[in-house]
C-alpha atoms as a PDB file:
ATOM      1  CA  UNK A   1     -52.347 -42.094  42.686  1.00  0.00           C
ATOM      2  CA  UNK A   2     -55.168 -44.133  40.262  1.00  0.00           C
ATOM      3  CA  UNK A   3     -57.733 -42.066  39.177  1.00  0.00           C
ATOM      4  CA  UNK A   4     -59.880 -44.517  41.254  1.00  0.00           C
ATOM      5  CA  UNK A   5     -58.797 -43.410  43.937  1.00  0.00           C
ATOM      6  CA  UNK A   6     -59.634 -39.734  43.460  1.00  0.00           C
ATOM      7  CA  UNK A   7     -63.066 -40.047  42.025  1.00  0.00           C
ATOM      8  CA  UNK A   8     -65.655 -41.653  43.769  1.00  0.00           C
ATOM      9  CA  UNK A   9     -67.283 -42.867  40.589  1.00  0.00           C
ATOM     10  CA  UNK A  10     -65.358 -45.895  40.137  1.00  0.00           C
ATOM     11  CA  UNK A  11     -65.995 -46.774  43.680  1.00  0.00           C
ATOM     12  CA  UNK A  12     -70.061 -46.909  42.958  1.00  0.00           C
ATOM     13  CA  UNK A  13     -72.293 -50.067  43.212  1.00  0.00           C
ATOM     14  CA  UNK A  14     -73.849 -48.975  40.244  1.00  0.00           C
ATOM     15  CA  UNK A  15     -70.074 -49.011  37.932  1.00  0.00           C
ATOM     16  CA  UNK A  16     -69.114 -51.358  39.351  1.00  0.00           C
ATOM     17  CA  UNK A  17     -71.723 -53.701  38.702  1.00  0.00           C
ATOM     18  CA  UNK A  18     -71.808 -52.022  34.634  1.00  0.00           C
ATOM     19  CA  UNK A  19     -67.773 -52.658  34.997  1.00  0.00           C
ATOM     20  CA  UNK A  20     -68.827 -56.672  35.342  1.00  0.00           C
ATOM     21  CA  UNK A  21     -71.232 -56.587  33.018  1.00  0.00           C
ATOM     22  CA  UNK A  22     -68.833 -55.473  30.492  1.00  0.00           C
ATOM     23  CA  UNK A  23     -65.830 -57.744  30.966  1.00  0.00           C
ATOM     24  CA  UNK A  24     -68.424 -60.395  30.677  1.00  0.00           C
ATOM     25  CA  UNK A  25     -69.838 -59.008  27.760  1.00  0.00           C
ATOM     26  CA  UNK A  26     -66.359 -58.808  26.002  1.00  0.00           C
ATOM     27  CA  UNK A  27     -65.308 -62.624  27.581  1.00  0.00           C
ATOM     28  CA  UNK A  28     -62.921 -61.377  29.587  1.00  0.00           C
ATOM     29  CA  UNK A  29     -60.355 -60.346  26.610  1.00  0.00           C
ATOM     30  CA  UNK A  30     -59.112 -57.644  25.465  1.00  0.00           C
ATOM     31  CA  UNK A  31     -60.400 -55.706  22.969  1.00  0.00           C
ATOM     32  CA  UNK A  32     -57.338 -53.751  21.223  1.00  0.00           C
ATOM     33  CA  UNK A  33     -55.119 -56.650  21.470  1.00  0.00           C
ATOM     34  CA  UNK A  34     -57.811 -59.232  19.726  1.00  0.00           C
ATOM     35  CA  UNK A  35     -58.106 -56.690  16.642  1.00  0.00           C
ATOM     36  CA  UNK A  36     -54.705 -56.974  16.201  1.00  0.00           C
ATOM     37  CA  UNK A  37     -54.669 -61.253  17.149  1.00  0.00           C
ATOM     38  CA  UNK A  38     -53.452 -61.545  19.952  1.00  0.00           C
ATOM     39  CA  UNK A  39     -55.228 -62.844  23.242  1.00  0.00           C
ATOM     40  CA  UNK A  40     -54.789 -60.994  26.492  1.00  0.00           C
ATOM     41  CA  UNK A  41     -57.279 -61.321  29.844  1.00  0.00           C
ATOM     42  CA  UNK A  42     -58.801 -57.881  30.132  1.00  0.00           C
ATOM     43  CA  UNK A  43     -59.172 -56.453  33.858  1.00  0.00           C
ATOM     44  CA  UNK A  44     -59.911 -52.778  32.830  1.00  0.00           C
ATOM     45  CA  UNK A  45     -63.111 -51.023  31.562  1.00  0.00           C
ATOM     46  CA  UNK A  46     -62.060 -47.871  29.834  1.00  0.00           C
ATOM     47  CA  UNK A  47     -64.651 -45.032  28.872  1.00  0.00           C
ATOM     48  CA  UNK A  48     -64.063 -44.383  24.990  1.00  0.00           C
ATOM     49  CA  UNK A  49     -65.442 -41.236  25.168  1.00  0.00           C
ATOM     50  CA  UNK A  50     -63.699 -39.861  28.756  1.00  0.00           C
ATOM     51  CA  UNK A  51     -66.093 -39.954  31.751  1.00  0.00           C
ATOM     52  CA  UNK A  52     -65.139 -36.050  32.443  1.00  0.00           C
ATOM     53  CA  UNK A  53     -66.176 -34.703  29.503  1.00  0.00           C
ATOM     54  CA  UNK A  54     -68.888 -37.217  29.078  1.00  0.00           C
ATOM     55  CA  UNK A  55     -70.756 -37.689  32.028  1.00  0.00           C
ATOM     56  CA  UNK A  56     -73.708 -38.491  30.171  1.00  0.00           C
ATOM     57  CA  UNK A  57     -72.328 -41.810  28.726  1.00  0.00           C
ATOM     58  CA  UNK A  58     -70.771 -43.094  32.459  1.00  0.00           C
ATOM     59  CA  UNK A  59     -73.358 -46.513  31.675  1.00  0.00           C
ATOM     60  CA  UNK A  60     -73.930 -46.409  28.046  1.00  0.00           C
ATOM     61  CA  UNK A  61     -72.381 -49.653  26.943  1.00  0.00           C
ATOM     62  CA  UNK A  62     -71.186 -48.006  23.654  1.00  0.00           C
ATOM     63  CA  UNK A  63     -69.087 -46.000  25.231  1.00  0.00           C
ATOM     64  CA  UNK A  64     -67.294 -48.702  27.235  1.00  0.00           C
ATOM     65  CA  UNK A  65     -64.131 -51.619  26.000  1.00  0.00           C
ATOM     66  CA  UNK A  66     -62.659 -54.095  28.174  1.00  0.00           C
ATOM     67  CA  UNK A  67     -58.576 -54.175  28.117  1.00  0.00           C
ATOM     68  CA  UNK A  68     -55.609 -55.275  29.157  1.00  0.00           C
ATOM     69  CA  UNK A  69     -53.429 -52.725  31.790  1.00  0.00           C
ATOM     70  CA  UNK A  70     -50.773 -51.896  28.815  1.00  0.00           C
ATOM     71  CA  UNK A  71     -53.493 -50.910  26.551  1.00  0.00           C
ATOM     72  CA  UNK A  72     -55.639 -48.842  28.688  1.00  0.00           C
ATOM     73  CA  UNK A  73     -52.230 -46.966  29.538  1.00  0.00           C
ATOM     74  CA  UNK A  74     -52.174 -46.544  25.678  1.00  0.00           C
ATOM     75  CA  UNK A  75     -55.291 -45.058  25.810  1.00  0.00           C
ATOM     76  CA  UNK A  76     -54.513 -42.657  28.711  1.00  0.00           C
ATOM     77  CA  UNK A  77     -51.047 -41.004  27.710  1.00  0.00           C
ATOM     78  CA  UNK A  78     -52.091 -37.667  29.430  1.00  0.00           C
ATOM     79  CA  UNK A  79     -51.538 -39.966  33.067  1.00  0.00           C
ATOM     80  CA  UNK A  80     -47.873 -39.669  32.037  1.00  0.00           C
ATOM     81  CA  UNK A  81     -46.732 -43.655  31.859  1.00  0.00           C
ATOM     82  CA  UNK A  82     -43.342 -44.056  32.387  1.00  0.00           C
ATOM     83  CA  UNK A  83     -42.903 -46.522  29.710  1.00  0.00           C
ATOM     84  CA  UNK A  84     -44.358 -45.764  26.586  1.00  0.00           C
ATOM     85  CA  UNK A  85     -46.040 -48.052  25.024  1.00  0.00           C
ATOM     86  CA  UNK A  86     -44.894 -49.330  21.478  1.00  0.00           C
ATOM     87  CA  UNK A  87     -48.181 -48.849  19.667  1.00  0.00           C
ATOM     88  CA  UNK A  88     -51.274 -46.528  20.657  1.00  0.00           C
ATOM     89  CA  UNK A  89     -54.961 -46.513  19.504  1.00  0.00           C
ATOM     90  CA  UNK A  90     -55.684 -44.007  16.963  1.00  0.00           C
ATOM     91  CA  UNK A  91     -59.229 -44.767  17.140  1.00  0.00           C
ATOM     92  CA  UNK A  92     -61.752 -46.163  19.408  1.00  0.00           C
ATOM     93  CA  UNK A  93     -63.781 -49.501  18.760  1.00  0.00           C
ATOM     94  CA  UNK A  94     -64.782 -50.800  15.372  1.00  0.00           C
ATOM     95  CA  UNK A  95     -61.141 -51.409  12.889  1.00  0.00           C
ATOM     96  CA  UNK A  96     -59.158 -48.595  13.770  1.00  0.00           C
ATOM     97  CA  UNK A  97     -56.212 -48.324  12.981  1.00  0.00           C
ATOM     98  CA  UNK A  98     -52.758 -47.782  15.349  1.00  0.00           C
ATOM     99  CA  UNK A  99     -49.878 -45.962  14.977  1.00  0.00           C
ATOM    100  CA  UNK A 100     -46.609 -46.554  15.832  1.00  0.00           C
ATOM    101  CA  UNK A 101     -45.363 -43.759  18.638  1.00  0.00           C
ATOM    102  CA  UNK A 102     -41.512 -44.459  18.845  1.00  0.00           C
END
């Protein structure tokens, strides 16, 4: 089961029309995977800082990255992916650096 489909959030007029605003902001790409060169279309909005224990920053375009599905699994390894991804985020937005998880 998504998380989508358990919290009625992500089923809002309101997030989804911040969710648009966002991919268009970031053209559509995604963000980890341009730091690091390469060019993936981005289909996800992920909340940096998570929506549960930030409720306050749902809408605050700071707080929001477009990416791709394998890094926004990255991001969420407490969702239990099956596959682990090669590389995770160590940090959010802005240089960070990854770390290899193998």
């Amino acid at each position: 089961m998504k998380e989508h489909d358990s919290n009625p959030f992500y089923i809002t007029t309101k997030w989804k029309r911040k969710r648009a605003a966002i991919l268009r902001r970031d053209k559509y790409l995604c963000q980890d995977c341009k730091r690091y060169g390469r060019t993936r279309e981005a289909k996800e909005v992920h909340h940096i800082k998570f929506l549960e224990d930030f409720p306050e920053l749902a809408y605050d375009d700071d707080n929001l990255v477009s990416l791709c599905k394998a890094c926004h699994a990255a991001r969420h390894p407490e969702k239990g992916n099956k596959k682990r991804p090669k590389y995770a985020a160590v940090s959010d937005r802005g240089g960070g650096e990854r770390k290899n998880v193998r």
